[in-house]
C-alpha atoms as a PDB file:
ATOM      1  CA  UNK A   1     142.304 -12.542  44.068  1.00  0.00           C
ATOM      2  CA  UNK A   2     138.984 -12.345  46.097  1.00  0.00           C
ATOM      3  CA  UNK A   3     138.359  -9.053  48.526  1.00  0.00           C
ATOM      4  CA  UNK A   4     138.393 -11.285  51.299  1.00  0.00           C
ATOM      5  CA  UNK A   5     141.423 -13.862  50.798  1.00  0.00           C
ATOM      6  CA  UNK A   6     143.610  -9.669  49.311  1.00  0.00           C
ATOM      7  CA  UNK A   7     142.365  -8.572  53.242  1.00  0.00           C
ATOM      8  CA  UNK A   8     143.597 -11.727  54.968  1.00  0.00           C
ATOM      9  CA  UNK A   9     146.780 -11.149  53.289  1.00  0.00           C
ATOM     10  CA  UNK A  10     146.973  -7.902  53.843  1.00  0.00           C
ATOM     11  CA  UNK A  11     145.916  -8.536  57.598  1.00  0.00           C
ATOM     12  CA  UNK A  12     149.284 -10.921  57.923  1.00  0.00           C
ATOM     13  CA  UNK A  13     151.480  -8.183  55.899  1.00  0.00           C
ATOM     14  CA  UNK A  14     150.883  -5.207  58.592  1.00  0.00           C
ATOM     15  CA  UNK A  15     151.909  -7.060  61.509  1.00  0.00           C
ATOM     16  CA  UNK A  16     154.985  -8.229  59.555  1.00  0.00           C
ATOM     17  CA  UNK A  17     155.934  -4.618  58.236  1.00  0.00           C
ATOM     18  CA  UNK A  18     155.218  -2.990  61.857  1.00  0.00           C
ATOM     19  CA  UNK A  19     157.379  -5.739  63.608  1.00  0.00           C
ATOM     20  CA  UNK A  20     160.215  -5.553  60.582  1.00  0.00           C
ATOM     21  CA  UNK A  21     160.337  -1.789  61.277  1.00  0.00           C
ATOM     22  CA  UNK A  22     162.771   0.086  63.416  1.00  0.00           C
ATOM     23  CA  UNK A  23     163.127  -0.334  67.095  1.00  0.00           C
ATOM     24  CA  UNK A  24     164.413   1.891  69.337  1.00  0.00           C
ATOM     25  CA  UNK A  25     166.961   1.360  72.192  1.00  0.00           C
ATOM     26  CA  UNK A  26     166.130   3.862  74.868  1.00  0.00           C
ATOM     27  CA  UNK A  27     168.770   5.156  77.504  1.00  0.00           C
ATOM     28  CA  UNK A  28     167.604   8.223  80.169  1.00  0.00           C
ATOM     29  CA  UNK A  29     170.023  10.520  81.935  1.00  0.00           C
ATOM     30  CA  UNK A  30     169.685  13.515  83.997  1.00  0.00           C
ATOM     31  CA  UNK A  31     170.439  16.369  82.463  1.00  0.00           C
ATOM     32  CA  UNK A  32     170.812  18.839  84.946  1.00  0.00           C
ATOM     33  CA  UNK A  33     168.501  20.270  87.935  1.00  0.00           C
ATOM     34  CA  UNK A  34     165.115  21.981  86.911  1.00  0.00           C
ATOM     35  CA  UNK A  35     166.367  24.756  89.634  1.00  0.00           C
ATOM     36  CA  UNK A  36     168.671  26.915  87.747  1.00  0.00           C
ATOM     37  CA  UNK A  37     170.223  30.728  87.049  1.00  0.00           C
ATOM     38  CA  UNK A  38     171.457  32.798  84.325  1.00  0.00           C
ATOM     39  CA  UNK A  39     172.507  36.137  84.265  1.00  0.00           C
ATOM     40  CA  UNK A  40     171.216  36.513  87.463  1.00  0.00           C
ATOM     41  CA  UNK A  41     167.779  35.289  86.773  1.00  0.00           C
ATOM     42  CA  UNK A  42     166.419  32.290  88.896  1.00  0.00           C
ATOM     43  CA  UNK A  43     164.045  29.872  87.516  1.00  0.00           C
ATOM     44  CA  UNK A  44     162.010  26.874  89.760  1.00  0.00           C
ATOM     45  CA  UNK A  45     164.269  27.554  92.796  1.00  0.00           C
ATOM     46  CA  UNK A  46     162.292  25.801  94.971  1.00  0.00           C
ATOM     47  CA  UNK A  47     161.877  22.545  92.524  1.00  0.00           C
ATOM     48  CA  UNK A  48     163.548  19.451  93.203  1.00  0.00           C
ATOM     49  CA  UNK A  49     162.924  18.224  89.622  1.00  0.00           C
ATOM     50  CA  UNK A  50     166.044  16.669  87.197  1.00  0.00           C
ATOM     51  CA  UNK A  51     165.875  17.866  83.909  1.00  0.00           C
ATOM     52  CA  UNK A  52     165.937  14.375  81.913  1.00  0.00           C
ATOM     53  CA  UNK A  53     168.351  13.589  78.168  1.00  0.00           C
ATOM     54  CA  UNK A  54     166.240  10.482  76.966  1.00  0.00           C
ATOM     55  CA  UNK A  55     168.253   9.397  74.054  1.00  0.00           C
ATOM     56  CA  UNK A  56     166.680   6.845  70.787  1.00  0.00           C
ATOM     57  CA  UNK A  57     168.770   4.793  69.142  1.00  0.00           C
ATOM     58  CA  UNK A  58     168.022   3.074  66.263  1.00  0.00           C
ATOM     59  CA  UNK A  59     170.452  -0.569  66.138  1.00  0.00           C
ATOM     60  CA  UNK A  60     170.560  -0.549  62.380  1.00  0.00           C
ATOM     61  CA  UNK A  61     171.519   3.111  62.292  1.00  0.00           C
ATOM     62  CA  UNK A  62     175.067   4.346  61.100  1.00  0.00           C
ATOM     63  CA  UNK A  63     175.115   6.890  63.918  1.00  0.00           C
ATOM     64  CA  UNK A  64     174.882   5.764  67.596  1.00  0.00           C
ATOM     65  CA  UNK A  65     173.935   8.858  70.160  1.00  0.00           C
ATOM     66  CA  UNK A  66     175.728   8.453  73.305  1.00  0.00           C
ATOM     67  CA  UNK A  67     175.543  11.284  75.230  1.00  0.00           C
ATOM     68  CA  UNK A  68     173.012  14.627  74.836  1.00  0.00           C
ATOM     69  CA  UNK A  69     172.802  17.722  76.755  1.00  0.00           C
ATOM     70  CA  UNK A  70     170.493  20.291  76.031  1.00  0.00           C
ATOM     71  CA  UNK A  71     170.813  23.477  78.117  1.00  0.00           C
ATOM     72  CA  UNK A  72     170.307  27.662  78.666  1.00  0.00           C
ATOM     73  CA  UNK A  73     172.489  30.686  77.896  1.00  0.00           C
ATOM     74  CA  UNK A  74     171.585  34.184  77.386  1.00  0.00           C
ATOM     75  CA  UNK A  75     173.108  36.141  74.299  1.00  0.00           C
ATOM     76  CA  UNK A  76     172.189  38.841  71.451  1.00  0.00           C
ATOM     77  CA  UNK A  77     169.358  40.024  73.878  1.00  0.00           C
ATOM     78  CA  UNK A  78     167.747  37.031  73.898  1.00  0.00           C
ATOM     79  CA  UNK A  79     168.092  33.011  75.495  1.00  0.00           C
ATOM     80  CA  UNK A  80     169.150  30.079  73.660  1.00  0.00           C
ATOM     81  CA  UNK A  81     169.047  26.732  73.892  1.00  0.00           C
ATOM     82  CA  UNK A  82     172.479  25.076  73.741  1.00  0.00           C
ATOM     83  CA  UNK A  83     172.860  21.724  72.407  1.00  0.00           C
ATOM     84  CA  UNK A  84     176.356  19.216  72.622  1.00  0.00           C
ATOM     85  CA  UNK A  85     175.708  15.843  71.449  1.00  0.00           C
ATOM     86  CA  UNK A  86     178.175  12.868  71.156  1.00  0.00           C
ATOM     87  CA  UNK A  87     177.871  10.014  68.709  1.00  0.00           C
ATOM     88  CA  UNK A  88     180.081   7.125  67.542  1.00  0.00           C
ATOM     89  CA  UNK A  89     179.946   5.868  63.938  1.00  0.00           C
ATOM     90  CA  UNK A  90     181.117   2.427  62.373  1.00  0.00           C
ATOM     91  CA  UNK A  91     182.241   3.952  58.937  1.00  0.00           C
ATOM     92  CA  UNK A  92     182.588   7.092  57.774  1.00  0.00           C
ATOM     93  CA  UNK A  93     179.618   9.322  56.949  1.00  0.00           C
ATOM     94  CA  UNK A  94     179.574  12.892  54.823  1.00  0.00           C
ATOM     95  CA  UNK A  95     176.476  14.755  56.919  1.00  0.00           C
ATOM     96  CA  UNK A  96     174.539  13.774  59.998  1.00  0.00           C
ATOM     97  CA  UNK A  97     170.523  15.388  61.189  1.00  0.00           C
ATOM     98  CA  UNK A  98     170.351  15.103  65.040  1.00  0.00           C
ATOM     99  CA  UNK A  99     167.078  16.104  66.085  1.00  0.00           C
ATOM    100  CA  UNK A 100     165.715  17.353  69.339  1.00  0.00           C
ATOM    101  CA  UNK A 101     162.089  17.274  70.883  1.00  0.00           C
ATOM    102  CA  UNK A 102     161.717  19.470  73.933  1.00  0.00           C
ATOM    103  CA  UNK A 103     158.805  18.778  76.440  1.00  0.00           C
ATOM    104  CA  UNK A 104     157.563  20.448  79.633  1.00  0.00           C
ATOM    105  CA  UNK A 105     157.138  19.400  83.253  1.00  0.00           C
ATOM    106  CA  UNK A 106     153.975  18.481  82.423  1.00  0.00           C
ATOM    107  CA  UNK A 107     154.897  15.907  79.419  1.00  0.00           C
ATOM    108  CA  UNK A 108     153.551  18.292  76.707  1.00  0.00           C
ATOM    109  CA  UNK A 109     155.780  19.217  73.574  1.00  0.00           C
ATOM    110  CA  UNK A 110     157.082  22.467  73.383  1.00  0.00           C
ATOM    111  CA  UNK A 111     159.449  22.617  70.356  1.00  0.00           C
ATOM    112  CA  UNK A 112     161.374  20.261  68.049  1.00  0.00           C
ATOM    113  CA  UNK A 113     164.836  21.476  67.594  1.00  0.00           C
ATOM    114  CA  UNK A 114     167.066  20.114  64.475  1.00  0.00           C
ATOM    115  CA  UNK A 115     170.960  20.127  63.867  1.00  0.00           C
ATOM    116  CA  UNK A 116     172.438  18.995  60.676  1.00  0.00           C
ATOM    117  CA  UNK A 117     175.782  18.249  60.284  1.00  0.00           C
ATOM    118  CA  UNK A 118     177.182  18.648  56.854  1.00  0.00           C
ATOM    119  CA  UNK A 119     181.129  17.634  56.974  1.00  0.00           C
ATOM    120  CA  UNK A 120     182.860  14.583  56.973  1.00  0.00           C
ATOM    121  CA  UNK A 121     183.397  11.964  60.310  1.00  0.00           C
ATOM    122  CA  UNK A 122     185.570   9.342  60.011  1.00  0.00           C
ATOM    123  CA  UNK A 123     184.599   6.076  61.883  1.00  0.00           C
ATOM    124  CA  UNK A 124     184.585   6.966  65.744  1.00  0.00           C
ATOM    125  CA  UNK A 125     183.501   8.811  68.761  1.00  0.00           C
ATOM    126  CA  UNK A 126     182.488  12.524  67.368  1.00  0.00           C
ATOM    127  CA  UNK A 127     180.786  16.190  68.940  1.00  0.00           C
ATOM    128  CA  UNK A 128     178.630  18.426  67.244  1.00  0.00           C
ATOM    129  CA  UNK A 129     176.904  21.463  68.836  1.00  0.00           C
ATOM    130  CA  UNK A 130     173.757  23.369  68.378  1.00  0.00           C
ATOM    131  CA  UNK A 131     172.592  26.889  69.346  1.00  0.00           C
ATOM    132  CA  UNK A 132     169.183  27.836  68.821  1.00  0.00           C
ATOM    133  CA  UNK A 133     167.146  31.274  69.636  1.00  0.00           C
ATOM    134  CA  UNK A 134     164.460  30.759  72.919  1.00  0.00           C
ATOM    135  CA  UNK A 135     161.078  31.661  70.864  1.00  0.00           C
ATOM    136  CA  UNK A 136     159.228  31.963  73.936  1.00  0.00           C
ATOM    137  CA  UNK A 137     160.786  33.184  77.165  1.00  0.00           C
ATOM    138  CA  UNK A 138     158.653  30.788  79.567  1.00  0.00           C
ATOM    139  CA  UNK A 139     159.962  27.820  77.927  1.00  0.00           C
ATOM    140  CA  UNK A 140     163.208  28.426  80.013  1.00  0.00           C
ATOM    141  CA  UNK A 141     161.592  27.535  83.045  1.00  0.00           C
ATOM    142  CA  UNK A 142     159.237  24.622  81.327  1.00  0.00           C
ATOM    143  CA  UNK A 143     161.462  22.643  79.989  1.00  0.00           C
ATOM    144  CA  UNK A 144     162.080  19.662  81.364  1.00  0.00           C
ATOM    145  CA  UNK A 145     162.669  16.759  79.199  1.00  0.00           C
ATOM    146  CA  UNK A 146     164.722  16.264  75.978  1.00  0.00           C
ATOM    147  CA  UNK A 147     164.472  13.116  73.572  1.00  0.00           C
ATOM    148  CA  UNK A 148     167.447  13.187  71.103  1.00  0.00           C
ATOM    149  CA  UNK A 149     167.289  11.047  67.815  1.00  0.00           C
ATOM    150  CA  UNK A 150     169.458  10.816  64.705  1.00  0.00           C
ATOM    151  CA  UNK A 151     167.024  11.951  61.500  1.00  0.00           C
ATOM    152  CA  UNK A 152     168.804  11.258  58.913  1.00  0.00           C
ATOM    153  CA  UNK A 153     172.627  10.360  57.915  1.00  0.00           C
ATOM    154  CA  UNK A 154     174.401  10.361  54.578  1.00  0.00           C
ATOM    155  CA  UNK A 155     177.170   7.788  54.085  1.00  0.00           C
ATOM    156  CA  UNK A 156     180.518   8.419  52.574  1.00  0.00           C
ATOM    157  CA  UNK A 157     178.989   5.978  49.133  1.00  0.00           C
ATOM    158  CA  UNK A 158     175.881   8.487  49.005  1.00  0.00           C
ATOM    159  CA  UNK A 159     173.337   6.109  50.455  1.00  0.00           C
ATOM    160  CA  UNK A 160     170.928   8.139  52.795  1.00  0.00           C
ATOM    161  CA  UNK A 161     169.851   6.637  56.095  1.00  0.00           C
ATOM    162  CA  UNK A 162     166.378   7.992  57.548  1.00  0.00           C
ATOM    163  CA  UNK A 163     164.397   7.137  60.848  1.00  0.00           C
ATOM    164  CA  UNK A 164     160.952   6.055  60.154  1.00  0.00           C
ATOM    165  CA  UNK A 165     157.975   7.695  61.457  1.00  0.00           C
ATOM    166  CA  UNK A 166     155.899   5.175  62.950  1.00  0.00           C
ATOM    167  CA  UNK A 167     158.297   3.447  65.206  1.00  0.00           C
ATOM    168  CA  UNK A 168     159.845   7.127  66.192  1.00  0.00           C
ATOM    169  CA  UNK A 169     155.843   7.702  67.625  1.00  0.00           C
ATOM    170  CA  UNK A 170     155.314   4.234  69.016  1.00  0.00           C
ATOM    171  CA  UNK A 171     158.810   4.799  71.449  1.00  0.00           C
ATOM    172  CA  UNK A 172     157.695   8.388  71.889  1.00  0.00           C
ATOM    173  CA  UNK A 173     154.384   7.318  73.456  1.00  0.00           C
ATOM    174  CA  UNK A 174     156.080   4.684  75.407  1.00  0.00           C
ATOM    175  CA  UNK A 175     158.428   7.100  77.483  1.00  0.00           C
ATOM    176  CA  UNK A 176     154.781   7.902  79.024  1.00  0.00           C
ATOM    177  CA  UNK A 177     155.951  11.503  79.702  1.00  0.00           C
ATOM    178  CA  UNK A 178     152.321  12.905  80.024  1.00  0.00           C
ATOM    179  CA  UNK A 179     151.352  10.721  83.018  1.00  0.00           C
ATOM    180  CA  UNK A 180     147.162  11.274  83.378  1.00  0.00           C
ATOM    181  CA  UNK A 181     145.882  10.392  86.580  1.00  0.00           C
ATOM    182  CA  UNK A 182     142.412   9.428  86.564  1.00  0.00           C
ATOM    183  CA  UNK A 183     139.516  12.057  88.429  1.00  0.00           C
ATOM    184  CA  UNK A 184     137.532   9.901  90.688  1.00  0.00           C
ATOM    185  CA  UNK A 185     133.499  10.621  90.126  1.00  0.00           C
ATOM    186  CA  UNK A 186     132.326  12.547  93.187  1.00  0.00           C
ATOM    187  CA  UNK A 187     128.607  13.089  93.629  1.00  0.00           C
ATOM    188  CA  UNK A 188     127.379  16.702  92.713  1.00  0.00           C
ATOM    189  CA  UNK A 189     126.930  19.163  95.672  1.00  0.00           C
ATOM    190  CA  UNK A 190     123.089  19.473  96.349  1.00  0.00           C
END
Protein backbone atom coordinates (compact mmCIF):
# COMPACT_ATOMS: atom_id res chain seq x y z
CA UNK A 1 0.00 0.00 0.00
CA UNK A 2 1.22 3.58 -0.93
CA UNK A 3 2.06 6.23 2.14
CA UNK A 4 -0.61 8.24 0.93
CA UNK A 5 -3.71 5.84 0.07
CA UNK A 6 -2.16 3.77 4.31
CA UNK A 7 -2.87 7.78 5.59
CA UNK A 8 -6.26 8.17 3.91
CA UNK A 9 -7.17 5.02 5.52
CA UNK A 10 -5.89 5.67 8.49
CA UNK A 11 -7.53 9.26 8.35
CA UNK A 12 -11.19 7.35 8.01
CA UNK A 13 -10.13 4.70 10.89
CA UNK A 14 -9.61 7.51 13.77
CA UNK A 15 -12.82 9.11 13.38
CA UNK A 16 -14.43 5.64 13.39
CA UNK A 17 -12.46 4.36 16.58
CA UNK A 18 -13.07 7.87 18.49
CA UNK A 19 -16.88 7.77 17.61
CA UNK A 20 -17.05 3.70 18.39
CA UNK A 21 -15.53 4.55 21.80
CA UNK A 22 -17.30 5.06 25.05
CA UNK A 23 -19.73 7.79 25.75
CA UNK A 24 -20.61 9.08 28.78
CA UNK A 25 -24.11 9.87 30.23
CA UNK A 26 -23.68 12.76 32.59
CA UNK A 27 -26.16 13.49 35.57
CA UNK A 28 -25.20 16.62 38.25
CA UNK A 29 -26.55 16.87 41.77
CA UNK A 30 -25.86 19.03 44.64
CA UNK A 31 -24.04 17.62 47.04
CA UNK A 32 -24.33 19.65 49.91
CA UNK A 33 -23.64 23.55 50.73
CA UNK A 34 -19.95 24.84 50.33
CA UNK A 35 -20.78 26.59 53.92
CA UNK A 36 -20.17 23.93 56.39
CA UNK A 37 -18.83 22.83 60.19
CA UNK A 38 -17.11 20.11 61.88
CA UNK A 39 -16.03 19.77 65.19
CA UNK A 40 -16.68 23.15 65.66
CA UNK A 41 -14.68 24.46 62.83
CA UNK A 42 -16.48 26.68 60.15
CA UNK A 43 -15.43 26.70 56.64
CA UNK A 44 -16.85 29.41 53.67
CA UNK A 45 -19.62 30.63 56.05
CA UNK A 46 -20.39 33.37 54.15
CA UNK A 47 -20.51 31.31 50.61
CA UNK A 48 -23.60 30.60 48.95
CA UNK A 49 -21.92 27.94 46.75
CA UNK A 50 -23.50 24.03 46.34
CA UNK A 51 -21.01 21.57 46.49
CA UNK A 52 -21.81 19.59 43.08
CA UNK A 53 -21.82 15.08 42.67
CA UNK A 54 -21.40 15.03 38.75
CA UNK A 55 -21.75 11.40 38.09
CA UNK A 56 -20.30 9.42 34.40
CA UNK A 57 -21.88 6.68 33.26
CA UNK A 58 -20.74 4.62 30.76
CA UNK A 59 -24.20 2.76 28.80
CA UNK A 60 -22.25 -0.34 27.97
CA UNK A 61 -20.92 -0.62 31.51
CA UNK A 62 -21.99 -3.52 33.95
CA UNK A 63 -22.20 -1.02 36.80
CA UNK A 64 -24.60 1.99 36.62
CA UNK A 65 -23.72 4.91 39.40
CA UNK A 66 -26.80 6.38 40.67
CA UNK A 67 -26.23 8.32 43.44
CA UNK A 68 -22.58 9.79 44.97
CA UNK A 69 -21.85 11.76 47.95
CA UNK A 70 -18.59 12.75 48.85
CA UNK A 71 -18.25 14.56 52.20
CA UNK A 72 -16.01 15.70 55.63
CA UNK A 73 -15.46 14.10 59.04
CA UNK A 74 -12.76 14.54 61.45
CA UNK A 75 -11.09 11.35 63.10
CA UNK A 76 -7.55 9.83 64.26
CA UNK A 77 -6.35 13.55 64.50
CA UNK A 78 -6.86 14.21 61.20
CA UNK A 79 -10.05 14.92 58.35
CA UNK A 80 -11.30 12.54 55.93
CA UNK A 81 -13.11 12.47 53.10
CA UNK A 82 -16.17 10.20 53.30
CA UNK A 83 -17.47 8.58 50.32
CA UNK A 84 -21.22 6.50 49.91
CA UNK A 85 -21.93 5.60 46.47
CA UNK A 86 -24.96 3.65 45.05
CA UNK A 87 -24.95 1.57 41.91
CA UNK A 88 -27.30 -0.93 40.23
CA UNK A 89 -25.94 -3.89 38.24
CA UNK A 90 -27.69 -6.17 35.51
CA UNK A 91 -25.80 -9.45 36.51
CA UNK A 92 -23.76 -10.30 39.06
CA UNK A 93 -20.18 -9.04 39.34
CA UNK A 94 -17.15 -10.39 41.83
CA UNK A 95 -15.24 -6.73 42.43
CA UNK A 96 -16.11 -3.20 41.42
CA UNK A 97 -13.24 0.24 41.16
CA UNK A 98 -15.33 3.43 41.76
CA UNK A 99 -13.20 6.26 41.30
CA UNK A 100 -13.38 9.81 42.49
CA UNK A 101 -11.84 13.15 41.07
CA UNK A 102 -12.08 16.04 43.48
CA UNK A 103 -11.85 19.69 42.11
CA UNK A 104 -11.86 23.16 43.70
CA UNK A 105 -14.06 26.24 43.47
CA UNK A 106 -12.00 27.30 40.99
CA UNK A 107 -12.35 24.09 38.53
CA UNK A 108 -8.76 22.90 39.26
CA UNK A 109 -8.08 19.16 40.36
CA UNK A 110 -7.14 18.56 43.68
CA UNK A 111 -7.01 14.76 44.21
CA UNK A 112 -8.29 11.55 42.58
CA UNK A 113 -9.70 9.29 45.14
CA UNK A 114 -10.23 5.35 44.30
CA UNK A 115 -12.48 2.61 46.02
CA UNK A 116 -12.35 -0.94 45.00
CA UNK A 117 -14.74 -3.26 45.87
CA UNK A 118 -13.63 -6.81 46.05
CA UNK A 119 -16.84 -9.10 47.10
CA UNK A 120 -19.59 -10.39 45.34
CA UNK A 121 -23.10 -8.24 44.17
CA UNK A 122 -25.76 -9.99 42.92
CA UNK A 123 -27.82 -8.23 40.14
CA UNK A 124 -29.41 -5.00 41.81
CA UNK A 125 -29.34 -1.76 43.58
CA UNK A 126 -25.98 -1.94 45.91
CA UNK A 127 -23.77 0.66 48.58
CA UNK A 128 -20.26 0.75 49.04
CA UNK A 129 -18.38 3.33 51.17
CA UNK A 130 -15.05 4.96 51.18
CA UNK A 131 -12.95 6.75 53.83
CA UNK A 132 -9.91 8.38 52.89
CA UNK A 133 -7.20 10.55 55.02
CA UNK A 134 -7.44 14.71 54.10
CA UNK A 135 -3.63 15.09 52.76
CA UNK A 136 -3.88 18.68 52.87
CA UNK A 137 -6.00 20.51 55.42
CA UNK A 138 -7.13 23.46 52.95
CA UNK A 139 -8.67 21.09 50.67
CA UNK A 140 -11.62 20.97 53.22
CA UNK A 141 -12.64 24.27 52.43
CA UNK A 142 -11.69 23.96 48.43
CA UNK A 143 -13.48 21.40 47.49
CA UNK A 144 -16.19 21.87 45.59
CA UNK A 145 -16.94 19.50 42.90
CA UNK A 146 -16.84 15.66 42.68
CA UNK A 147 -17.04 13.55 39.32
CA UNK A 148 -17.65 9.84 40.21
CA UNK A 149 -16.91 7.06 37.53
CA UNK A 150 -16.81 3.26 37.63
CA UNK A 151 -12.89 2.18 36.66
CA UNK A 152 -13.05 -1.01 36.30
CA UNK A 153 -15.52 -4.11 37.12
CA UNK A 154 -14.91 -7.84 37.17
CA UNK A 155 -17.83 -10.09 36.19
CA UNK A 156 -18.91 -13.19 37.95
CA UNK A 157 -17.34 -15.33 34.34
CA UNK A 158 -13.89 -13.40 34.95
CA UNK A 159 -14.23 -10.98 32.08
CA UNK A 160 -12.82 -7.49 33.21
CA UNK A 161 -14.65 -4.34 32.22
CA UNK A 162 -12.42 -1.03 32.06
CA UNK A 163 -13.32 2.71 31.18
CA UNK A 164 -11.23 4.04 28.46
CA UNK A 165 -9.09 6.97 28.75
CA UNK A 166 -9.83 9.14 25.98
CA UNK A 167 -13.53 9.42 26.20
CA UNK A 168 -13.16 9.67 30.29
CA UNK A 169 -10.97 13.20 29.21
CA UNK A 170 -13.18 14.30 26.36
CA UNK A 171 -16.50 14.31 29.08
CA UNK A 172 -14.12 15.65 31.70
CA UNK A 173 -13.32 18.73 29.59
CA UNK A 174 -16.87 19.08 28.64
CA UNK A 175 -18.27 19.64 32.29
CA UNK A 176 -16.26 23.07 31.61
CA UNK A 177 -15.51 23.29 35.37
CA UNK A 178 -12.54 25.78 34.91
CA UNK A 179 -14.64 28.56 33.32
CA UNK A 180 -11.76 31.33 31.88
CA UNK A 181 -13.09 34.58 31.29
CA UNK A 182 -11.29 36.48 28.82
CA UNK A 183 -8.98 39.91 30.12
CA UNK A 184 -10.01 42.69 27.89
CA UNK A 185 -6.65 44.63 26.44
CA UNK A 186 -6.50 47.97 28.25
CA UNK A 187 -3.99 50.53 27.05
CA UNK A 188 -0.79 50.84 29.30
CA UNK A 189 -0.79 53.74 31.88
CA UNK A 190 1.56 56.54 30.48
Amino acid sequence: MNRSLSSAVLAIAIPFALSSAQQYQISRAVDGPFAFKIMGISFNQKSSLQRETILLNVPSCPVQISASSLTFSYADRGFQYKGRTTFQTQNPVSAVEIRYIVYDVFGDHLRNLSNTEAQDFAAGDHVVEGTWNVLRENDVGEHLTTVAYVAKVRLADGKVWTFQLEPLVAALRSLNLEQKMEVEDRPSPR
